[in-house]
Protein backbone atom coordinates (compact mmCIF):
# COMPACT_ATOMS: atom_id res chain seq x y z
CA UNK A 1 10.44 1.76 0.01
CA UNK A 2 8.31 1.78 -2.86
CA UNK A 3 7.96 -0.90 -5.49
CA UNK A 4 5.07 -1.50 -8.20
CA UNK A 5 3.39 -4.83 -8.66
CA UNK A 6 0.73 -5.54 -11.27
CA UNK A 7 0.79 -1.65 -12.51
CA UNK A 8 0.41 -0.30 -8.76
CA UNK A 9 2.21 1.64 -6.49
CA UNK A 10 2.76 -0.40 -3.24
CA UNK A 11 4.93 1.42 -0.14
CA UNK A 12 5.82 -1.80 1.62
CA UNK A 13 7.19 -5.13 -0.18
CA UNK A 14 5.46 -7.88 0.57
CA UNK A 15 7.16 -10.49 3.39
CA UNK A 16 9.48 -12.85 2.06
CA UNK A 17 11.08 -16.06 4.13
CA UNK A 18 9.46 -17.20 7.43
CA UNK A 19 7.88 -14.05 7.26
CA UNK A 20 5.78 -15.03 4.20
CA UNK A 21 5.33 -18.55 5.52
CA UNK A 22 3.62 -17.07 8.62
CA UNK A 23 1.73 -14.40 6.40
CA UNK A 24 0.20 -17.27 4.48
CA UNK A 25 -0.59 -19.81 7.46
CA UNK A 26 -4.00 -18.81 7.40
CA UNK A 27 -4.15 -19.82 3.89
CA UNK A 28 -3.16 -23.11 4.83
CA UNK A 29 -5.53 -23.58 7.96
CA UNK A 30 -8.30 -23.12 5.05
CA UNK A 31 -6.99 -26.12 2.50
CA UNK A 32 -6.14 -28.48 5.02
CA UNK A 33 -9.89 -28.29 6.68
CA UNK A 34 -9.15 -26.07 9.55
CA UNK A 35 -11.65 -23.02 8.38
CA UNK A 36 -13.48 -23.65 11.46
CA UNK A 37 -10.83 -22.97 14.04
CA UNK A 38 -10.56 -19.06 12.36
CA UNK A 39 -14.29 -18.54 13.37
CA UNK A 40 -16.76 -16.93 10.99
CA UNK A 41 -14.48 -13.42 11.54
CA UNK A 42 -12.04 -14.68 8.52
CA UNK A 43 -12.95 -15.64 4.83
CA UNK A 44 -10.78 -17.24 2.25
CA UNK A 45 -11.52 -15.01 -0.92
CA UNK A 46 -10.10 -16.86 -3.93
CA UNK A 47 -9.78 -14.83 -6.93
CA UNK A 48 -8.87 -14.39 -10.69
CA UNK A 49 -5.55 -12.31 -11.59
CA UNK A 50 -6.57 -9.67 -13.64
CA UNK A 51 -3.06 -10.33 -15.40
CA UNK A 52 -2.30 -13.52 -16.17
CA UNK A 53 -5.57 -15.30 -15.05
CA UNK A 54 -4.20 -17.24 -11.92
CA UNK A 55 -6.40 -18.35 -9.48
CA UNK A 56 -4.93 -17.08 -6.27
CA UNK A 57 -5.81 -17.09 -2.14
CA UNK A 58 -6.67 -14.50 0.17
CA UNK A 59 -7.86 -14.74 3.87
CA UNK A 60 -9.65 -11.65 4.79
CA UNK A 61 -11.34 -10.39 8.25
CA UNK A 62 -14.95 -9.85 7.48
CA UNK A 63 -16.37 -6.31 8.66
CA UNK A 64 -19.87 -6.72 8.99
CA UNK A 65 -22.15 -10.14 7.86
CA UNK A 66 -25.62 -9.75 6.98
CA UNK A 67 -27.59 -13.01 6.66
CA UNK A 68 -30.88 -12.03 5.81
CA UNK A 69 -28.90 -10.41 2.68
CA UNK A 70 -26.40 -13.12 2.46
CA UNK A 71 -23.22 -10.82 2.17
CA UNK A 72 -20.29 -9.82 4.11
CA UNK A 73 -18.69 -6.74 3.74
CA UNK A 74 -14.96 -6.15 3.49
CA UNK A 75 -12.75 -3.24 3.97
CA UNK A 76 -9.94 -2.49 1.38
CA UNK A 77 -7.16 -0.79 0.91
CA UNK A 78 -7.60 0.73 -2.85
CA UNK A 79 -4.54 -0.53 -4.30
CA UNK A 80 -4.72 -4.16 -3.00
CA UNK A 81 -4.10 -6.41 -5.55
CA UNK A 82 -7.22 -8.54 -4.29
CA UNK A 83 -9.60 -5.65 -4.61
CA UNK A 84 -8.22 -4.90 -8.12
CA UNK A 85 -8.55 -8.14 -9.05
CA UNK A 86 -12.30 -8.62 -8.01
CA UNK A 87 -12.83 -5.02 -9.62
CA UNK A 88 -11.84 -7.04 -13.05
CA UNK A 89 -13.57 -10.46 -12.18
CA UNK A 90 -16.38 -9.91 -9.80
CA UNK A 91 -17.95 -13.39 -9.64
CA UNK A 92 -15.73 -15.55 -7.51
CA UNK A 93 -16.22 -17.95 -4.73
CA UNK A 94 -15.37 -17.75 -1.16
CA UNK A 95 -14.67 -20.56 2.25
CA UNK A 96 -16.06 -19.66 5.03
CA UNK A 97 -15.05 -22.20 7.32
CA UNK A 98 -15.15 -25.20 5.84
CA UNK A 99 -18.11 -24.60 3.14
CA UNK A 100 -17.62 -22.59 0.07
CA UNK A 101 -19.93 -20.11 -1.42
CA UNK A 102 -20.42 -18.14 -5.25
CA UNK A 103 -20.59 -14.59 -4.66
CA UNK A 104 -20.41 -11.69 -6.62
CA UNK A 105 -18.73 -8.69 -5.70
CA UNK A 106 -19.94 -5.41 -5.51
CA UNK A 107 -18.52 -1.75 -4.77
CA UNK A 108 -20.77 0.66 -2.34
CA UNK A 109 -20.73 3.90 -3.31
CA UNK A 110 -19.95 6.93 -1.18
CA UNK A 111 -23.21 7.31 0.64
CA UNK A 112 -23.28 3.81 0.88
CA UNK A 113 -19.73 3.97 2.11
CA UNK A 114 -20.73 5.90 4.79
CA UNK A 115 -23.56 4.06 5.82
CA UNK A 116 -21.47 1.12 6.53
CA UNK A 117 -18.85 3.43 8.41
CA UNK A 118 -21.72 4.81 10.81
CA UNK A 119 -22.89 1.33 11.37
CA UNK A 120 -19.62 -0.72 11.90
CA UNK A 121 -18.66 3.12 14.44
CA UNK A 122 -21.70 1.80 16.60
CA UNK A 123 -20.02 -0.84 17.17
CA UNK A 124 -17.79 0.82 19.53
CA UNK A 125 -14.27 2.13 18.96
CA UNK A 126 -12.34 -0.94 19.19
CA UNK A 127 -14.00 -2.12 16.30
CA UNK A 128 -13.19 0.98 14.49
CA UNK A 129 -9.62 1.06 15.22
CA UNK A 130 -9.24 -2.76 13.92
CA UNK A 131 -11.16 -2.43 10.82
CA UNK A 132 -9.00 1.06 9.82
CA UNK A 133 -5.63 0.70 12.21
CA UNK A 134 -5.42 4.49 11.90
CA UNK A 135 -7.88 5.40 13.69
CA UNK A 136 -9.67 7.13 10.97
CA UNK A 137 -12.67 5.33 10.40
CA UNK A 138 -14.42 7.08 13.21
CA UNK A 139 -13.54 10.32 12.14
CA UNK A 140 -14.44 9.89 8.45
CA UNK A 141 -17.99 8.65 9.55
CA UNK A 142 -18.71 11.57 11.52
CA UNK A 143 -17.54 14.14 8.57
CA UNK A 144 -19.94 12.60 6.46
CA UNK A 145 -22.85 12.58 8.92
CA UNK A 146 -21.73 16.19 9.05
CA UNK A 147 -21.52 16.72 5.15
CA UNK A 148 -17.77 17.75 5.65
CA UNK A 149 -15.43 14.81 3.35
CA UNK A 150 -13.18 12.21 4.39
CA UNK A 151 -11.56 9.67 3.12
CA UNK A 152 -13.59 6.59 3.30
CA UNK A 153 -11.69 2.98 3.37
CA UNK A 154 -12.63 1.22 0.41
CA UNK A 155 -15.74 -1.34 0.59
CA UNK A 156 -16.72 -4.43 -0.85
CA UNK A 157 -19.91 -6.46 -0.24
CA UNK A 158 -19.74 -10.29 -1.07
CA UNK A 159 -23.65 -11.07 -2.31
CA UNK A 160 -24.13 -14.92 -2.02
CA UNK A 161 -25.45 -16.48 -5.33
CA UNK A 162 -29.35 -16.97 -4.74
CA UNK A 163 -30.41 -20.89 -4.05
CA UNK A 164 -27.71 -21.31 -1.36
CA UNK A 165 -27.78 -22.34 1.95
CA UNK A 166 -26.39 -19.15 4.33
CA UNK A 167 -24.23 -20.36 7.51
């Protein structure tokens, strides 16, 4: 099944009745003070729509976390309408646990792309198969090393607003 929300193409609706309730439960954990119990593996990513201006919720599973940087990097599917949206509004906040941070958003480029692949692949190959559930991750990184092209997963790096204190 394919439907279109927000001007893109998506193959899968999203979950309606107790599905959506359990889809969002995350979500909740976050606003009632619960952050904490998700570990530092899960953001909540709140963001601007790029249509109407709504401030909505996301909880996302952070790839890699660089504190001497002070980002985390996500992985994206291209047509998510989270990544869209931060592609329109790129300064945004984010909970991680139960403190909140200004970021702004940023979009690696290929070689960058790759970098990250290669480095999150040394990771072993259970961490490759969760951050890309096809199993393609690991493949993609070693085309690149080998100048042949894949089909990187989309990246986005979180930078933390300077003057703030890093967990």
């Amino acid at each position: 099944m394919r439907t279109e929300r927000h001007g893109v193409h998506h193959h899968l609706p999203p979950p309606g009745g107790w599905r959506r309730h359990v889809a969002r439960l995350p979500v909740t954990l976050f606003r009632v003070g619960l952050g904490p119990v998700l570990g530092r593996r899960l953001l909540l990513l709140h963001h601007t729509d790029r249509a109407d201006g709504h401030l909505h919720h996301t909880v996302l599973e952070v790839i890699a976390y660089d504190a001497e940087r002070g980002c985390w990097i996500l992985a994206a599917p291209a047509d998510a309408p989270w990544y869209l949206d931060l592609r329109a509004a790129p300064l945004t906040t984010v909970q991680v646990g139960n403190h909140h941070y200004a970021v702004t958003a940023h979009f690696p480029d290929a070689d960058e792309a790759a970098e990250i692949v290669t480095r999150y692949v040394t990771g072993g190959p259970r961490r490759a198969r969760r951050a890309c559930p096809s199993g393609r991750l690991a493949e993609n990184a070693s085309a690149r090393a080998s100048g042949r092209t894949g089909n990187l997963p989309t990246f986005v790096r979180l930078d933390v607003a300077l003057g703030q204190r890093l967990p």
